[in-house]
C-alpha atoms as a PDB file:
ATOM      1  CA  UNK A   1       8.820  34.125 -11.560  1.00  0.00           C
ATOM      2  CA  UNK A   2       6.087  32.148 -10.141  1.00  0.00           C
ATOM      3  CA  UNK A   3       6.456  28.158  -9.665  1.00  0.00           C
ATOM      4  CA  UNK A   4       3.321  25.829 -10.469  1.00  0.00           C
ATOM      5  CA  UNK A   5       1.879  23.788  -7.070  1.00  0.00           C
ATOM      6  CA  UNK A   6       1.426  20.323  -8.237  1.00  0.00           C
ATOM      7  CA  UNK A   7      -0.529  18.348  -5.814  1.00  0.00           C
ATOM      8  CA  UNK A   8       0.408  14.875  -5.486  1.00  0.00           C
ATOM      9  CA  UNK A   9      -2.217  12.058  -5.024  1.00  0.00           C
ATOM     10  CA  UNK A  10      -2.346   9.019  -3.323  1.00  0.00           C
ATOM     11  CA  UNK A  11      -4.423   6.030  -4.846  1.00  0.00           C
ATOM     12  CA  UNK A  12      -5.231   2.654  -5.344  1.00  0.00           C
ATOM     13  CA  UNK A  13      -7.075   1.960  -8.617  1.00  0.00           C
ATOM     14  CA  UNK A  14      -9.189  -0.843  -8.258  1.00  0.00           C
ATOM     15  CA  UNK A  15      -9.927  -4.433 -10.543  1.00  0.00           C
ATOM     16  CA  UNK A  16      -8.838  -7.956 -10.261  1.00  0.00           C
ATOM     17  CA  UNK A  17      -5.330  -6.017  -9.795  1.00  0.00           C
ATOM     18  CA  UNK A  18      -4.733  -3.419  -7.438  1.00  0.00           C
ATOM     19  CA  UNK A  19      -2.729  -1.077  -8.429  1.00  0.00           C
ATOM     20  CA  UNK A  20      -1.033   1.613  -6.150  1.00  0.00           C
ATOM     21  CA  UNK A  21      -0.247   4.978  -7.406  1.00  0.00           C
ATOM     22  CA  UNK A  22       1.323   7.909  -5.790  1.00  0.00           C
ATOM     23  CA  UNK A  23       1.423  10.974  -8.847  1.00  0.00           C
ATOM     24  CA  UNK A  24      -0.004  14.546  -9.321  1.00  0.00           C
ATOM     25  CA  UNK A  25      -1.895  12.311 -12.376  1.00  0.00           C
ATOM     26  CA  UNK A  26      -3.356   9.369 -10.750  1.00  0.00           C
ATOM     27  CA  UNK A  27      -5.425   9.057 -14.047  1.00  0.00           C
ATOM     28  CA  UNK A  28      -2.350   8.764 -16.256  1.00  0.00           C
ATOM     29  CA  UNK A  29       0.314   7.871 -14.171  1.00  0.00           C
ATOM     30  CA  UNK A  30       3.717   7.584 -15.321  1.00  0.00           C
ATOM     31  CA  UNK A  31       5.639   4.311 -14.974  1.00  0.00           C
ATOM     32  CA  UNK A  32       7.539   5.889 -11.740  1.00  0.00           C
ATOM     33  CA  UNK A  33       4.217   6.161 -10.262  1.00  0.00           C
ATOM     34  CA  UNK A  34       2.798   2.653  -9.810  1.00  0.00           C
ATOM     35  CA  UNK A  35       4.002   1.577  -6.441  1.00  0.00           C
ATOM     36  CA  UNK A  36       2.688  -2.016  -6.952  1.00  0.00           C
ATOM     37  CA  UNK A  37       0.359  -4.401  -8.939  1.00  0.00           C
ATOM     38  CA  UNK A  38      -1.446  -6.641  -6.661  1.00  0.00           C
ATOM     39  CA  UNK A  39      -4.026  -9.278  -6.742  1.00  0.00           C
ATOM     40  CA  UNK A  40      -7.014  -8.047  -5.366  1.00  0.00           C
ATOM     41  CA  UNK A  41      -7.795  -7.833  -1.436  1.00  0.00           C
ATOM     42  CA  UNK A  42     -11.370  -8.021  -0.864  1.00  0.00           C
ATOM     43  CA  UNK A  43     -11.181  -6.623   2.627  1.00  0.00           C
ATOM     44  CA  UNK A  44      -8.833  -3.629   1.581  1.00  0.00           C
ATOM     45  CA  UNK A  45     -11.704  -1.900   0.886  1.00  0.00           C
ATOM     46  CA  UNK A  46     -13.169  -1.840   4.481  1.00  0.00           C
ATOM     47  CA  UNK A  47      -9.377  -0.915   6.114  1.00  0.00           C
ATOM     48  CA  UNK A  48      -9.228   1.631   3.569  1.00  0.00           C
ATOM     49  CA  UNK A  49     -12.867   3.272   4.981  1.00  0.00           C
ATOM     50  CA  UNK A  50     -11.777   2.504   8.359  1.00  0.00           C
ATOM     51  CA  UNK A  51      -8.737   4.928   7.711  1.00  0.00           C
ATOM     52  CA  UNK A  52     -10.901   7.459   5.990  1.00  0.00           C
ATOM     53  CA  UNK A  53     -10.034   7.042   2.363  1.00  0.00           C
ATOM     54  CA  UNK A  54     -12.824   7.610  -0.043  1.00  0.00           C
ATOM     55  CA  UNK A  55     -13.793   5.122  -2.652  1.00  0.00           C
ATOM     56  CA  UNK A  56     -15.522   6.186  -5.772  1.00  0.00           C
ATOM     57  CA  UNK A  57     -15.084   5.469  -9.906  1.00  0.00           C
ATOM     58  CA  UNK A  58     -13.474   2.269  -9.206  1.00  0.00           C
ATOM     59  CA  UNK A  59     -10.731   4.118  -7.037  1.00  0.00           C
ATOM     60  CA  UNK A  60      -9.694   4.377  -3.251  1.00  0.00           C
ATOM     61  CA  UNK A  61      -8.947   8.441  -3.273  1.00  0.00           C
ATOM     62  CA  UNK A  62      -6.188   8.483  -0.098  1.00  0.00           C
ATOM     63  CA  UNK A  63      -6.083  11.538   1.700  1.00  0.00           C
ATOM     64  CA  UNK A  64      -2.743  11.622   3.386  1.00  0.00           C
ATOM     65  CA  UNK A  65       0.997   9.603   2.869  1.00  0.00           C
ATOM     66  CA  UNK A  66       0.985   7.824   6.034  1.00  0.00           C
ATOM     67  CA  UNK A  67      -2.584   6.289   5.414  1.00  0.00           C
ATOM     68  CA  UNK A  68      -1.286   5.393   1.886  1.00  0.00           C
ATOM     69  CA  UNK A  69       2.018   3.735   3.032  1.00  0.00           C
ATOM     70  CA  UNK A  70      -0.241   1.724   6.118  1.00  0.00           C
ATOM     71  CA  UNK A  71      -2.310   0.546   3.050  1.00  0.00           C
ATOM     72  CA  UNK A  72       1.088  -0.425   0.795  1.00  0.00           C
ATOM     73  CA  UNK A  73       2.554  -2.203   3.743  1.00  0.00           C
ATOM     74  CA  UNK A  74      -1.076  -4.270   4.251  1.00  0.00           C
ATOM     75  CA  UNK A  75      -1.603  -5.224   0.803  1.00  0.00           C
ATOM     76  CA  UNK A  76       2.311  -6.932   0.336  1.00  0.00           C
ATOM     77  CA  UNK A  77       1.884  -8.718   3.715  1.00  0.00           C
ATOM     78  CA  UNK A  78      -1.547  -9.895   3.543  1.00  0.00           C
ATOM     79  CA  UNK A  79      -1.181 -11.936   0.320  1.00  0.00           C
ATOM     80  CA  UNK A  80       1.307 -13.760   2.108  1.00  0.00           C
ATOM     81  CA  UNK A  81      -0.486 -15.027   5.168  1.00  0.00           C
ATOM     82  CA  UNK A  82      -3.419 -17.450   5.104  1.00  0.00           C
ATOM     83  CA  UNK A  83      -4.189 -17.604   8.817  1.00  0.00           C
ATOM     84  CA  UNK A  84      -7.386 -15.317   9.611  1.00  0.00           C
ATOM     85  CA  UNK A  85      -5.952 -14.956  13.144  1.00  0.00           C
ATOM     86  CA  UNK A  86      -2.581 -13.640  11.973  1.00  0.00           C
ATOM     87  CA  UNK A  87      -4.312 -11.775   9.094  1.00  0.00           C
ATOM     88  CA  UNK A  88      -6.611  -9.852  11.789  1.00  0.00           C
ATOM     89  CA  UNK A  89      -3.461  -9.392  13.825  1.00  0.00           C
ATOM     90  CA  UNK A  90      -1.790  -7.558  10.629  1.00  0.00           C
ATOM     91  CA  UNK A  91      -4.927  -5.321  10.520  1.00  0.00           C
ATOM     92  CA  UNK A  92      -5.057  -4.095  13.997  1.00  0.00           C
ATOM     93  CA  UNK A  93      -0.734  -3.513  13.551  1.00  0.00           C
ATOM     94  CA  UNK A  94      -0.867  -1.716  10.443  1.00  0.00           C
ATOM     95  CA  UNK A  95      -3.187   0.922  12.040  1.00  0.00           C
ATOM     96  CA  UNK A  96      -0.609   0.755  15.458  1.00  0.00           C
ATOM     97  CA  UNK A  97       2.575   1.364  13.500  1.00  0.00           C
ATOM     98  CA  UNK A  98       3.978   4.236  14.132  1.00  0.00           C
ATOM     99  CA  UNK A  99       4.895   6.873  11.229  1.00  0.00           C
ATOM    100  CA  UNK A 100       8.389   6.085  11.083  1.00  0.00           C
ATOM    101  CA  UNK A 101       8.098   2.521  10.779  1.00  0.00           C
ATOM    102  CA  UNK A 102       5.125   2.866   8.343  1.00  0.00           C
ATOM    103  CA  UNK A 103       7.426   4.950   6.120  1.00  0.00           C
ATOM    104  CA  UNK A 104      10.299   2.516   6.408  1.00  0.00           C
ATOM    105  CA  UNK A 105       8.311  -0.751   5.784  1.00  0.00           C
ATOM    106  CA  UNK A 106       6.526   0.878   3.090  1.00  0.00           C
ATOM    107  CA  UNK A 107      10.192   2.389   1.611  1.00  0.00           C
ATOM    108  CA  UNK A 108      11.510  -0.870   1.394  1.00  0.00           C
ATOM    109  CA  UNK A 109       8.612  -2.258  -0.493  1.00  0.00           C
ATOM    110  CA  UNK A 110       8.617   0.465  -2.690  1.00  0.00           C
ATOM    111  CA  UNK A 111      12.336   0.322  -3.349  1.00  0.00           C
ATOM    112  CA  UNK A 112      11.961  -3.329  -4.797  1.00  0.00           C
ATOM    113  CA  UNK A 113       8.823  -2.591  -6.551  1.00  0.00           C
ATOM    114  CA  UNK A 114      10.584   0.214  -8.392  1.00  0.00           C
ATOM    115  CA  UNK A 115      14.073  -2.460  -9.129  1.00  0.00           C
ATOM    116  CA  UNK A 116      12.241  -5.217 -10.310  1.00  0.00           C
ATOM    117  CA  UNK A 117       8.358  -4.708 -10.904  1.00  0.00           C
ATOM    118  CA  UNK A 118       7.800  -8.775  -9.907  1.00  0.00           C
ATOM    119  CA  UNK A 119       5.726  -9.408  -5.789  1.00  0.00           C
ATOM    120  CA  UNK A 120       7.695 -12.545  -5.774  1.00  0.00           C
ATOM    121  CA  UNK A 121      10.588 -10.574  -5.051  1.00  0.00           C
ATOM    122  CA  UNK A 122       8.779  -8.732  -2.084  1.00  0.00           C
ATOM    123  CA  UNK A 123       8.381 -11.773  -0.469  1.00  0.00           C
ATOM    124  CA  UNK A 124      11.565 -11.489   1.335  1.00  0.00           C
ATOM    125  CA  UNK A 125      10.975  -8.525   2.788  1.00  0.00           C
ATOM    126  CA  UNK A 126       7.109  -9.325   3.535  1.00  0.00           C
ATOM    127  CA  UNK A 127       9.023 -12.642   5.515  1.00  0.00           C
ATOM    128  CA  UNK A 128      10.931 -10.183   7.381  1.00  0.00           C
ATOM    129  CA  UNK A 129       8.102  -7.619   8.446  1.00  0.00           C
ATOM    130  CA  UNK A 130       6.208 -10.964   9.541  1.00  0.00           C
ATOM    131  CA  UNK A 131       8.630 -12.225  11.693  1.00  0.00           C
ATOM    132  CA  UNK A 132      10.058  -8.291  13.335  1.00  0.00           C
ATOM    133  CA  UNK A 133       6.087  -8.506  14.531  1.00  0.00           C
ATOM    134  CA  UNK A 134       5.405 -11.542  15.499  1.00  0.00           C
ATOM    135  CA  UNK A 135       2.683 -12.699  12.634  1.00  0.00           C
ATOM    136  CA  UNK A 136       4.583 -15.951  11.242  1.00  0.00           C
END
């Protein structure tokens, strides 16, 4: 009996809404899939080369979890802040997080994401990250 490998992709499909998908299908993804809808971030793209991603067919191709989750965690904060010093300071932390916390932050946003499919929601939490690390 042999079992199928399915690979599982990490993405961020790109437009006036970003849209993050973690699926073996990134080109159909299921409704489990999508992570978040976001307004667009116009600097996302230039963190996202910065961490090695690939961008290509109107799509940030992300190579690893941990990269994709630092990205996740960026793009709910960032909308949130309007200060270029603090937003700066969220760039240079989200590529000093450790794994764990990366995971974690980005678990929690997920989680709500997943319950209620509305970013006002994830403000809370966004609040939170901003004040554990010092950017409010």
């Amino acid at each position: 009996m042999s079992k199928a490998i399915t690979q599982t992709y990490f993405s961020i499909k790109l437009g006036k809404t970003l849209t993050f998908i973690w699926s073996s299908t990134p080109d159909t993804p299921l409704k489990g899939s999508v992570d978040l809808k976001i307004r667009q971030i116009p600097e996302l793209l230039l963190i996202a080369k910065n961490m090695g991603c690939q961008i290509q067919n109107g799509r940030i191709t992300i190579p690893d979890l941990d990269i994709y989750n630092r990205l996740l965690i960026y793009a709910c904060v960032r909308i949130s802040l309007r200060n270029k010093g603090k937003i700066r300071d969220l760039a240079k932390l989200v590529f000093e997080l450790s794994n764990l916390d990366a995971h974690y932050w980005a678990s929690r946003f997920r989680e709500l994401w997943w319950r209620y499919e509305k970013y006002r929601l994830l403000l809370s939490i966004a609040k939170a990250f901003k004040l554990f690390f010092g950017l409010e």
